[in-house]
C-alpha atoms as a PDB file:
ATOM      1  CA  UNK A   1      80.980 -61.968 -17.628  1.00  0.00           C
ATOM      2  CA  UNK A   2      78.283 -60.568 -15.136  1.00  0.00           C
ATOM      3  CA  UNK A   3      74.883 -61.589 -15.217  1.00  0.00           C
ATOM      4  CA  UNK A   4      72.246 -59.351 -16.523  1.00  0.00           C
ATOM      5  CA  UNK A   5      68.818 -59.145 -15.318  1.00  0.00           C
ATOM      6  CA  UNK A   6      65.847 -59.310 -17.941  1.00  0.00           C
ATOM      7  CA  UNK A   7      64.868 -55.967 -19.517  1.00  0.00           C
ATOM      8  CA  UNK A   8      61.314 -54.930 -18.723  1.00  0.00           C
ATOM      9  CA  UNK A   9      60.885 -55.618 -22.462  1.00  0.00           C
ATOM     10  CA  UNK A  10      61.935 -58.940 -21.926  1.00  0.00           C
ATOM     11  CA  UNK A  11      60.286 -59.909 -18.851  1.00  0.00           C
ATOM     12  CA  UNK A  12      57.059 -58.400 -21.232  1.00  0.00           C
ATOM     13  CA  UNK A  13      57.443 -60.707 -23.891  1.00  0.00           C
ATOM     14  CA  UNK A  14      58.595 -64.202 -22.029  1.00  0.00           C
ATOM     15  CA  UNK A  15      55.580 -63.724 -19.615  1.00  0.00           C
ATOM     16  CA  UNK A  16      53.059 -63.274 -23.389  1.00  0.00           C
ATOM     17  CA  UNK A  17      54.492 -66.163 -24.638  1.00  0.00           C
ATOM     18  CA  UNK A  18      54.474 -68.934 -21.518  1.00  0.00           C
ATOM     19  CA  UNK A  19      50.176 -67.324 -21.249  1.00  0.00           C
ATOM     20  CA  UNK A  20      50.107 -68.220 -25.400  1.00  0.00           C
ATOM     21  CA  UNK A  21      51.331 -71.669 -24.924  1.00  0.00           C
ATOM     22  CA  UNK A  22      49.617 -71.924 -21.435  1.00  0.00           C
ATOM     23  CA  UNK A  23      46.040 -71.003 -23.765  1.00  0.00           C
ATOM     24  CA  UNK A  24      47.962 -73.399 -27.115  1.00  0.00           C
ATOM     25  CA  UNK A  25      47.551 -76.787 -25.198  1.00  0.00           C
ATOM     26  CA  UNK A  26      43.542 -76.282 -25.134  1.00  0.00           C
ATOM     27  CA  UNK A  27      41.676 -77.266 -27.557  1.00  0.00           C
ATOM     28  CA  UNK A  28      37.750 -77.214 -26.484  1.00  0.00           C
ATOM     29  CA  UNK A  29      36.129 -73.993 -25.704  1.00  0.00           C
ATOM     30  CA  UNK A  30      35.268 -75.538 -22.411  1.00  0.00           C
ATOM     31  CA  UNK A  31      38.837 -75.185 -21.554  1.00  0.00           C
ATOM     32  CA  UNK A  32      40.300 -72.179 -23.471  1.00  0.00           C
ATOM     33  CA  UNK A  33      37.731 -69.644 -21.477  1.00  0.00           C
ATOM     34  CA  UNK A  34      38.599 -70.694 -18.361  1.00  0.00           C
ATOM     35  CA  UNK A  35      42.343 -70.731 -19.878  1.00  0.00           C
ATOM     36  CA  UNK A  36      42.034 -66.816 -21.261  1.00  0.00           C
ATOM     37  CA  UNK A  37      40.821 -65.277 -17.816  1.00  0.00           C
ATOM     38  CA  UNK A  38      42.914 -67.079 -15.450  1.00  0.00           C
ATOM     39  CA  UNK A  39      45.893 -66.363 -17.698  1.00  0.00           C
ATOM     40  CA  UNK A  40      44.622 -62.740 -18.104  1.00  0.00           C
ATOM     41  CA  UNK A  41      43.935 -62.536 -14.183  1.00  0.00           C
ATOM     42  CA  UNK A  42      47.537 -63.780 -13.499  1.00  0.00           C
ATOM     43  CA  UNK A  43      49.451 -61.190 -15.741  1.00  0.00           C
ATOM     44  CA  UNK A  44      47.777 -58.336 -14.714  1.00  0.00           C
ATOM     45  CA  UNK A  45      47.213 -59.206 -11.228  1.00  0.00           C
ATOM     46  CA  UNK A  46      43.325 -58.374 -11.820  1.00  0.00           C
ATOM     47  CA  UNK A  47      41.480 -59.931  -8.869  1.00  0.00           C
ATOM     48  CA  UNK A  48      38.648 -60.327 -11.451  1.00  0.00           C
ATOM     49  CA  UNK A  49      38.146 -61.333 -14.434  1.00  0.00           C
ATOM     50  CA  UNK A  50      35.097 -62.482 -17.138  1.00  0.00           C
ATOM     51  CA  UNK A  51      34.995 -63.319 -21.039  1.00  0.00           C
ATOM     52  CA  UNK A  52      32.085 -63.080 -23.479  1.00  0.00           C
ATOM     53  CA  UNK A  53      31.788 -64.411 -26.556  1.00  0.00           C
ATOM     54  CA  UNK A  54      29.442 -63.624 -29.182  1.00  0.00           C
ATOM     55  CA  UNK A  55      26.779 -66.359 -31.435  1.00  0.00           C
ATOM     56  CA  UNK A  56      26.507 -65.599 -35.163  1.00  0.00           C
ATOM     57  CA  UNK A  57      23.797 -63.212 -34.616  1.00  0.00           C
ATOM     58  CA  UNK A  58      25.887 -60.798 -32.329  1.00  0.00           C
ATOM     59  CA  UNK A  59      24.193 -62.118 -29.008  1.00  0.00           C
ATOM     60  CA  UNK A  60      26.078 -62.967 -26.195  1.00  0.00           C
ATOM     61  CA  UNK A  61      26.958 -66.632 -26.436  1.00  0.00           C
ATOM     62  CA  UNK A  62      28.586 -67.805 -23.876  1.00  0.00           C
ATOM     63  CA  UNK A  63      30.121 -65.991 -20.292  1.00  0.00           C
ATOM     64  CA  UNK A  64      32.311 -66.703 -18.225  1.00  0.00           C
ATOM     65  CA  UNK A  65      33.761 -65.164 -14.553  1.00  0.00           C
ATOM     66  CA  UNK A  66      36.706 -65.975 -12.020  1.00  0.00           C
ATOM     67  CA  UNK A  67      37.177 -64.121  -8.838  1.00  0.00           C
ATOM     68  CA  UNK A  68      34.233 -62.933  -6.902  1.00  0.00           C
ATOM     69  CA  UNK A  69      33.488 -64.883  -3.627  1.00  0.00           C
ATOM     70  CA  UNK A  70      30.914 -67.390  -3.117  1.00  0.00           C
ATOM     71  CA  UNK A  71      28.830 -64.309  -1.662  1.00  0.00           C
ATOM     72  CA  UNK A  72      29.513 -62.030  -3.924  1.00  0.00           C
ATOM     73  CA  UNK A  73      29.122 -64.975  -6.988  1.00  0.00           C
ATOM     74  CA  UNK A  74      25.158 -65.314  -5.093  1.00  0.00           C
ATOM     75  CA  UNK A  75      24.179 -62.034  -5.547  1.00  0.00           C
ATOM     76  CA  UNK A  76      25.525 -61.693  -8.596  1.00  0.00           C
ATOM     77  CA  UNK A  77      23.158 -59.582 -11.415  1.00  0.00           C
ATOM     78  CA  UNK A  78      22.166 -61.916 -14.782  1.00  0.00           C
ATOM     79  CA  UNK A  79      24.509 -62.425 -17.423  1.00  0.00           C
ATOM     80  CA  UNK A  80      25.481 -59.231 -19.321  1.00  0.00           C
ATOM     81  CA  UNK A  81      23.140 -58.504 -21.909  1.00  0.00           C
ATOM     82  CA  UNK A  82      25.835 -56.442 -24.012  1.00  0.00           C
ATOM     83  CA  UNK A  83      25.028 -52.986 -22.687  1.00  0.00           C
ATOM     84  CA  UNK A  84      27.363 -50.019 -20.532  1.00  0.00           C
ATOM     85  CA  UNK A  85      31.056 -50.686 -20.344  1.00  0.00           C
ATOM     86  CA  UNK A  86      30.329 -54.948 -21.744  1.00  0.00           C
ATOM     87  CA  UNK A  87      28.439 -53.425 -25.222  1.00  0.00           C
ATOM     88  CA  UNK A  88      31.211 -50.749 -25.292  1.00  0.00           C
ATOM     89  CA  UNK A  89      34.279 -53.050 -25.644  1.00  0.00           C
ATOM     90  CA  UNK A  90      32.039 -55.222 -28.043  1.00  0.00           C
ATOM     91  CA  UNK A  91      30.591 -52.597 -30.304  1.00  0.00           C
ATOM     92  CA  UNK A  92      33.877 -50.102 -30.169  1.00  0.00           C
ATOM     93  CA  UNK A  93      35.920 -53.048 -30.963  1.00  0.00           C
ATOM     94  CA  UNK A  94      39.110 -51.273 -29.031  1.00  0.00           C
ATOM     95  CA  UNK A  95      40.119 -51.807 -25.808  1.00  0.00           C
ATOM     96  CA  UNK A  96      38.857 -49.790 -22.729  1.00  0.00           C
ATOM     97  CA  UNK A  97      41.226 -48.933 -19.772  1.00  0.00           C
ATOM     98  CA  UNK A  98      39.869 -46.808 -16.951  1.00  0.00           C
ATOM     99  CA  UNK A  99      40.710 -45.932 -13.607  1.00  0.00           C
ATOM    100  CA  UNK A 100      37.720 -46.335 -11.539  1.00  0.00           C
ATOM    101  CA  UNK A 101      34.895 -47.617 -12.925  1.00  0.00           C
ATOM    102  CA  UNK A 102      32.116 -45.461 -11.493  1.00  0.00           C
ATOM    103  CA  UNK A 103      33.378 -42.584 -12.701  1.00  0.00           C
ATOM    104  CA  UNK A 104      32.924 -43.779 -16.565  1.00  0.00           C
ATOM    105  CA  UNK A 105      29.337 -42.827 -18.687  1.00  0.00           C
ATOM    106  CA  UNK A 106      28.911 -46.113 -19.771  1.00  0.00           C
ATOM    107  CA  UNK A 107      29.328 -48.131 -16.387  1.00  0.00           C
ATOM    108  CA  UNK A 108      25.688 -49.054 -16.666  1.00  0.00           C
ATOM    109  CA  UNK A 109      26.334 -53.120 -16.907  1.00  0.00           C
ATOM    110  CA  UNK A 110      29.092 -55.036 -15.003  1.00  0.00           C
ATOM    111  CA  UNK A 111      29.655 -58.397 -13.976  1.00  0.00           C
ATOM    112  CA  UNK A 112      28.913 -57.132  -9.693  1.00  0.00           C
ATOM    113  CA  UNK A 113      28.508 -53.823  -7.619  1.00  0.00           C
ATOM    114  CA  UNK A 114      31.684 -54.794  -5.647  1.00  0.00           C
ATOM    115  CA  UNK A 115      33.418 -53.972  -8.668  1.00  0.00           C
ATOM    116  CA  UNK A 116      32.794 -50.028  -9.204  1.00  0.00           C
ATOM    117  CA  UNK A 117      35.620 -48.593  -7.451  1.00  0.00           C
ATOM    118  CA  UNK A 118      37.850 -50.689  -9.435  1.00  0.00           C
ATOM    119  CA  UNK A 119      40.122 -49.889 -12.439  1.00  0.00           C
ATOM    120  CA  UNK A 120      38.724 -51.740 -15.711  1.00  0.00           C
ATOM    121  CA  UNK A 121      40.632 -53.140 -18.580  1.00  0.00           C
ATOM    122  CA  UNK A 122      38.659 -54.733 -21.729  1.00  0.00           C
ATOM    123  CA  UNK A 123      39.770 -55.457 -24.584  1.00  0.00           C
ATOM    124  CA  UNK A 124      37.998 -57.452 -27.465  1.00  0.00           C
ATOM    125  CA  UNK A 125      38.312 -60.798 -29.095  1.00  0.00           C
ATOM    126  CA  UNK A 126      39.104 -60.218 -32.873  1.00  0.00           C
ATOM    127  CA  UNK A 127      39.655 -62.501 -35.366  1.00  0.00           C
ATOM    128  CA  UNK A 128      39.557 -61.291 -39.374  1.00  0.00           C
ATOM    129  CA  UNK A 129      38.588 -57.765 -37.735  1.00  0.00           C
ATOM    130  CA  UNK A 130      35.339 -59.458 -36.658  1.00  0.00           C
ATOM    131  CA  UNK A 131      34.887 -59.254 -32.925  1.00  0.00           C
ATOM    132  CA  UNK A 132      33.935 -62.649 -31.330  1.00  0.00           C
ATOM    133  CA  UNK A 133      34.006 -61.562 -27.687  1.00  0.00           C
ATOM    134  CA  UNK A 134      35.637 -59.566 -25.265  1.00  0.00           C
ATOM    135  CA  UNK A 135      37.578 -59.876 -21.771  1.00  0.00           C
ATOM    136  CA  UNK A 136      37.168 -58.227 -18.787  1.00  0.00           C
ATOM    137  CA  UNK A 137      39.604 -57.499 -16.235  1.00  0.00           C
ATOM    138  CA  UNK A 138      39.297 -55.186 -12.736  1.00  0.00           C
ATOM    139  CA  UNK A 139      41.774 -54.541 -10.405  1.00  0.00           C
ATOM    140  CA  UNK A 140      41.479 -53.152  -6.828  1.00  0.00           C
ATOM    141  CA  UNK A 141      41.838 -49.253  -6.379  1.00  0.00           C
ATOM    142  CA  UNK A 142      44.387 -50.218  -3.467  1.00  0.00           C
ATOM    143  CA  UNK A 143      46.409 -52.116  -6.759  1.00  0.00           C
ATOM    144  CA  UNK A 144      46.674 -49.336  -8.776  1.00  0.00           C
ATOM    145  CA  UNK A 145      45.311 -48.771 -12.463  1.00  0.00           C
ATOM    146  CA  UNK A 146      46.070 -51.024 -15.541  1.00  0.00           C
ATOM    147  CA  UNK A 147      49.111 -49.476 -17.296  1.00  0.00           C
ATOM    148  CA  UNK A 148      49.635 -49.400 -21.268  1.00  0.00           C
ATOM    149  CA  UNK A 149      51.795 -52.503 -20.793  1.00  0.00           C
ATOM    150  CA  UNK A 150      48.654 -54.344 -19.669  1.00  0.00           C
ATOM    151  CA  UNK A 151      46.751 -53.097 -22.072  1.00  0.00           C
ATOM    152  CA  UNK A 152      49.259 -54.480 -24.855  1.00  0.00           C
ATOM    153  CA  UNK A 153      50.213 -58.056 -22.902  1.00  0.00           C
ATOM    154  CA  UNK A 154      46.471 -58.457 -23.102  1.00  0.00           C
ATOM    155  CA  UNK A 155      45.901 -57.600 -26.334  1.00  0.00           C
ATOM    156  CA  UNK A 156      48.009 -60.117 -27.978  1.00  0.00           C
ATOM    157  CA  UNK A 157      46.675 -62.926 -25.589  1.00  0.00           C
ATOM    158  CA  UNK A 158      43.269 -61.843 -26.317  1.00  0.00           C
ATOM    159  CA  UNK A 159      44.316 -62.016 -30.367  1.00  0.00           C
ATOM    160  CA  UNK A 160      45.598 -65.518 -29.999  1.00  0.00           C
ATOM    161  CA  UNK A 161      42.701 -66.721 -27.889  1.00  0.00           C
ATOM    162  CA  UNK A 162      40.593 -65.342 -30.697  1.00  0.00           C
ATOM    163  CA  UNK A 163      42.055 -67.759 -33.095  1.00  0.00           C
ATOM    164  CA  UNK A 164      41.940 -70.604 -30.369  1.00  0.00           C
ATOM    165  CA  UNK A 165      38.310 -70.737 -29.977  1.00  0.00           C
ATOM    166  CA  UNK A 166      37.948 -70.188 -33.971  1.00  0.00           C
ATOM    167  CA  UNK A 167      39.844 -73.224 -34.285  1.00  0.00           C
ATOM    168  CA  UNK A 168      38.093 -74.863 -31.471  1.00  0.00           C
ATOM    169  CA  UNK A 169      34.636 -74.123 -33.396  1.00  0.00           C
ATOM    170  CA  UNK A 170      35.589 -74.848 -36.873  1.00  0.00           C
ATOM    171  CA  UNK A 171      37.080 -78.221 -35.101  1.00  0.00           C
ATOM    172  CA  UNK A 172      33.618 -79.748 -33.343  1.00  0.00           C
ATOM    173  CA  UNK A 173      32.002 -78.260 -36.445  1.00  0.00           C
ATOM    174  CA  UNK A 174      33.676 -81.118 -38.563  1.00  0.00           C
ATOM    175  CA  UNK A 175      33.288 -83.441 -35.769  1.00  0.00           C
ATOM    176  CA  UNK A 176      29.499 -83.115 -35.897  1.00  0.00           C
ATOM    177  CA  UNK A 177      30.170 -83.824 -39.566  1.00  0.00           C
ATOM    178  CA  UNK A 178      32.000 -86.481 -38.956  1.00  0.00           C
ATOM    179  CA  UNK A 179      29.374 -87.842 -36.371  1.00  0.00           C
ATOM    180  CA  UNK A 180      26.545 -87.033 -38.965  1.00  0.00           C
ATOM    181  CA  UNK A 181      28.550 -89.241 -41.866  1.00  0.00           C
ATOM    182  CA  UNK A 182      29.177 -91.890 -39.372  1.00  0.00           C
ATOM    183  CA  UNK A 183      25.944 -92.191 -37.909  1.00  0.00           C
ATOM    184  CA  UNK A 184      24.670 -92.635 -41.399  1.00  0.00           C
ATOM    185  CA  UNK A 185      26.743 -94.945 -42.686  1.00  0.00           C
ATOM    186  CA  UNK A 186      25.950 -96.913 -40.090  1.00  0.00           C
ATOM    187  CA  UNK A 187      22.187 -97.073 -40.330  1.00  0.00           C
ATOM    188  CA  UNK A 188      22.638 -97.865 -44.325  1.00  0.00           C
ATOM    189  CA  UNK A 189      24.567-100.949 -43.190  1.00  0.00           C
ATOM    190  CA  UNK A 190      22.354-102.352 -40.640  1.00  0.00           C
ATOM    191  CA  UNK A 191      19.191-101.232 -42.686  1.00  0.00           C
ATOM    192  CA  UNK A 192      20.546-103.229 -45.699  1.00  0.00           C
ATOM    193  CA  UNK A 193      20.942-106.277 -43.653  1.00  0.00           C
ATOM    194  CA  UNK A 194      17.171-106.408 -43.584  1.00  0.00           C
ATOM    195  CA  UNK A 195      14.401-106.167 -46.261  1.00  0.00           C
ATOM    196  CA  UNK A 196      11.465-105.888 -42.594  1.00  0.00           C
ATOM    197  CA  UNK A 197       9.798-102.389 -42.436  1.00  0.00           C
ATOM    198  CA  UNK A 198       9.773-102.782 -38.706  1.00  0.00           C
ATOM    199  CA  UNK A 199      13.144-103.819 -38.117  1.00  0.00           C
ATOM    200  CA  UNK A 200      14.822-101.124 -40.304  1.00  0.00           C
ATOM    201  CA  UNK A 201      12.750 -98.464 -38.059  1.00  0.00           C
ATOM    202  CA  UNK A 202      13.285-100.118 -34.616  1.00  0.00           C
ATOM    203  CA  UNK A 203      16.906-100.101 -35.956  1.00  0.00           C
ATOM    204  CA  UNK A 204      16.804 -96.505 -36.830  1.00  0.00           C
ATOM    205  CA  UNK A 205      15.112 -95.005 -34.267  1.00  0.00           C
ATOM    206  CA  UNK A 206      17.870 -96.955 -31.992  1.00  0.00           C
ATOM    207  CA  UNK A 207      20.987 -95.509 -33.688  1.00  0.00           C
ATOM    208  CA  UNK A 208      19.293 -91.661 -33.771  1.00  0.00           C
ATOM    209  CA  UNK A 209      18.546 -92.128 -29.553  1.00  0.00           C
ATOM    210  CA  UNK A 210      22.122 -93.499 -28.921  1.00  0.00           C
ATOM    211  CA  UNK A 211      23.983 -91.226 -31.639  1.00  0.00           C
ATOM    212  CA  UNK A 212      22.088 -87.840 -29.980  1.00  0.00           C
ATOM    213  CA  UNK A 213      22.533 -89.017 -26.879  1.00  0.00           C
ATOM    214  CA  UNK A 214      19.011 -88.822 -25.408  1.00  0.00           C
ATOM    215  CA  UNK A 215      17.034 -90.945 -22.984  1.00  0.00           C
ATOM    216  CA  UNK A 216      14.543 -91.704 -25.551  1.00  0.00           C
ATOM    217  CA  UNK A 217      13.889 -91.399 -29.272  1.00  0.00           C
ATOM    218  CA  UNK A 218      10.376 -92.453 -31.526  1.00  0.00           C
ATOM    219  CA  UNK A 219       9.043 -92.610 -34.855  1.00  0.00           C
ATOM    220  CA  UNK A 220       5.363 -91.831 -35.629  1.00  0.00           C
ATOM    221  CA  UNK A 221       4.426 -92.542 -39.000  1.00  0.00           C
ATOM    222  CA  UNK A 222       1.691 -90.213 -41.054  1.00  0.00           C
ATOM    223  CA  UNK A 223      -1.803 -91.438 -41.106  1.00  0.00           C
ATOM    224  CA  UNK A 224      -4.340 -89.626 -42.681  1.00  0.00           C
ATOM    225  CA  UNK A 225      -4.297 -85.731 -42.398  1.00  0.00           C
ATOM    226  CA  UNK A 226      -1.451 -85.962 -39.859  1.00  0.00           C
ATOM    227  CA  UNK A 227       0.861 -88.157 -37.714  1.00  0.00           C
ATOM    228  CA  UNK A 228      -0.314 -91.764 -35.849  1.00  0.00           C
ATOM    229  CA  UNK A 229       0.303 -93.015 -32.564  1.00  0.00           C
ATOM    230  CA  UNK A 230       4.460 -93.900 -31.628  1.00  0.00           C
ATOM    231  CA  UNK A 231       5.417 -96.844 -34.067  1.00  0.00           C
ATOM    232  CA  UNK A 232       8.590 -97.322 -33.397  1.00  0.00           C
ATOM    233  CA  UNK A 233      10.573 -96.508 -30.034  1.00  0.00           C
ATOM    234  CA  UNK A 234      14.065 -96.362 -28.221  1.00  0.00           C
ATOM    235  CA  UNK A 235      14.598 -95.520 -24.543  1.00  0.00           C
ATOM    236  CA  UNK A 236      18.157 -95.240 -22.684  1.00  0.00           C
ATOM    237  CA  UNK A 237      17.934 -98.189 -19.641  1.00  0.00           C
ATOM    238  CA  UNK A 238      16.000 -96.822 -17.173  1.00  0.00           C
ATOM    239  CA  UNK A 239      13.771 -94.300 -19.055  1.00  0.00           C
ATOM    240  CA  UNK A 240      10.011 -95.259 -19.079  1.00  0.00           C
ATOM    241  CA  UNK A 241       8.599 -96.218 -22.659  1.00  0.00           C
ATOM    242  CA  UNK A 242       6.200 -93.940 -23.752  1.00  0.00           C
ATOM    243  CA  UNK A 243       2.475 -95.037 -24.479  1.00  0.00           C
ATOM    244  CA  UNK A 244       1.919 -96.054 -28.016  1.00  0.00           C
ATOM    245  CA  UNK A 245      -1.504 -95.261 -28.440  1.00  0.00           C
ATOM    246  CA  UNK A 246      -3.301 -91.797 -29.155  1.00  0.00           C
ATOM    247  CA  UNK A 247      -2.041 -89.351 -31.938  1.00  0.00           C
ATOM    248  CA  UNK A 248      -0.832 -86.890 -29.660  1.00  0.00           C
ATOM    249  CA  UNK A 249       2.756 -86.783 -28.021  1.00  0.00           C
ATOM    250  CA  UNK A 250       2.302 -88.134 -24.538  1.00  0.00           C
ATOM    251  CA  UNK A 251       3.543 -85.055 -22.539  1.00  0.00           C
ATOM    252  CA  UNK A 252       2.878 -86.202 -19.618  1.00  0.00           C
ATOM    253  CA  UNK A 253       5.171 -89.268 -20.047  1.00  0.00           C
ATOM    254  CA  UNK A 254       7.659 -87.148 -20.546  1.00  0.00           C
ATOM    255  CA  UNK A 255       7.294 -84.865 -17.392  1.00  0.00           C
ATOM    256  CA  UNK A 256       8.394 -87.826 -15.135  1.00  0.00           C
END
C-alpha cells in the first residue's frame, strides 16, 4: 500500500495539538506566557509576538514580548495601556487579522514602530466568554499575511491557554491559602508553648518576616492615642535592626 502524505487538515490539527501539550506541561503563569507566544510565534511563523493579560478590574496585568532585537527591545514605547489595535482585540473580544498594520484606524498603540508595515493577527484570551487577555502576533510584509488557518490554529491555542492560566491562578490562590492556614497553625503551636507576652510576640513577629519573605518584620504596640516605639522585631541575616525608640517608623532605617 503507498504511503500517503498528511492532509493539510491533518498537518492543521497534529501541529494544534503538540502547541496544547507543549502549553499542558506548564503550570505557573511565569511559564505558560512565555509558553503561549513562543508556541504562537512558531506556528505562524510571526517574527513577533506579545500577550496581555487582564487584573480583575480590566487593567492590563501582566505583558509579555518575544522577538524584537536588543535595539529595537531599548527603544521600545511603555507597556500597552489597552488602547488602538491592543484595546481593540480586548474590548471587541474577536480576533483581528490585517494585512499591514499602518493602514488600520485603530493602529494607534503597538508593542514598536518597526512593526507597522507588518501583517497583525490578535486574537483574545477567553475563558467563560470573559476575556482575560489577548495575543499578538506580526509577521513581515516580505512573509506574507496571516491566513484564516492562522487565525483558527491560534484561536484554539489561545482558548486552551485561557484555561491554563485560570488554572494556574485558581492554583497559587489555594496555595496562599494553604500558606495562610499553615503559617497559622504554626504560630498557635509555638505561642501555646509559652504563657510570656514577649516571647509569643518575638515568636510572631519571626514567623510573619520568614513566612512573607521579607528582610525585616516589627510589632509596635498602641500607647495612648496611637502606636509606641518598635516592641518587638525580626530581621533576615544581614538586614540592620531598626531603632526602637521614637513613635514614628524609622524611614530612614529603611532607605539603607
Amino acid at each position: 500500500m503507498p504511503n500517503e502524505s498528511p492532509s493539510p487538515s491533518e498537518i492543521h490539527h497534529t501541529q494544534l495539538l503538540r502547541s496544547l501539550l507543549e502549553i499542558g506541561v506548564h503550570s505557573g503563569r511565569e511559564q505558560i506566557l512565555p509558553a503561549i507566544v513562543e508556541e504562537s510565534m512558531r506556528l505562524t511563523g510571526a517574527r513577533y509576538g506579545a500577550v496581555v493579560t487582564l487584573a480583575g478590574d480590566g487593567r492590563i496585568d501582566e505583558f509579555l514580548e518575544r522577538g524584537l532585537t536588543p535595539k529595537e527591545d531599548a527603544a521600545a514605547p511603555h507597556p500597552p495601556e489597552g488602547k488602538g489595535l491592543v484595546g481593540l482585540v480586548l474590548n471587541d473580544e474577536r480576533p483581528v487579522r490585517l494585512e499591514r498594520i499602518a493602514e488600520h484606524i485603530h493602529a494607534g498603540e503597538l508593542p514598536h514602530p518597526a512593526l507597522r508595515g507588518d501583517a497583525f493577527l490578535g486574537v483574545p484570551l477567553l475563558h467563560l466568554s470573559r476575556v482575560s487577555g489577548a495575543l499578538y502576533l506580526c509577521k513581515e510584509p516580505e512573509a506574507g499575511p496571516f491566513t484564516l488557518r492562522d487565525e483558527e490554529l491560534i484561536g484554539g491555542l489561545a482558548s486552551v491557554a485561557a484555561i491554563a492560566l485560570e488554572n494556574a491562578r485558581l492554583f497559587a490562590e489555594e496555595s496562599r491559602r494553604a500558606e495562610a492556614s499553615s503559617l497559622l497553625r504554626e504560630i498557635a503551636h509555638r505561642v501555646r508553648g509559652s504563657l510570656e507576652t514577649d516571647e509569643v510576640l518575638a515568636t510572631t513577629t519571626e514567623a510573619l518576616g520568614r513566612a512573607a519573605g521579607v528582610d525585616r518584620c516589627f510589632i509596635r504596640l498602641a500607647e495612648g492615642q496611637g502606636l509606641g516605639a518598635i516592641s518587638h522585631q525580626w530581621a533576615e541575616a544581614g538586614a540592620p535592626r531598626l531603632k526602637e525608640t521614637g513613635n514614628c517608623l524609622p524611614v530612614s532605617d529603611l532607605a539603607a
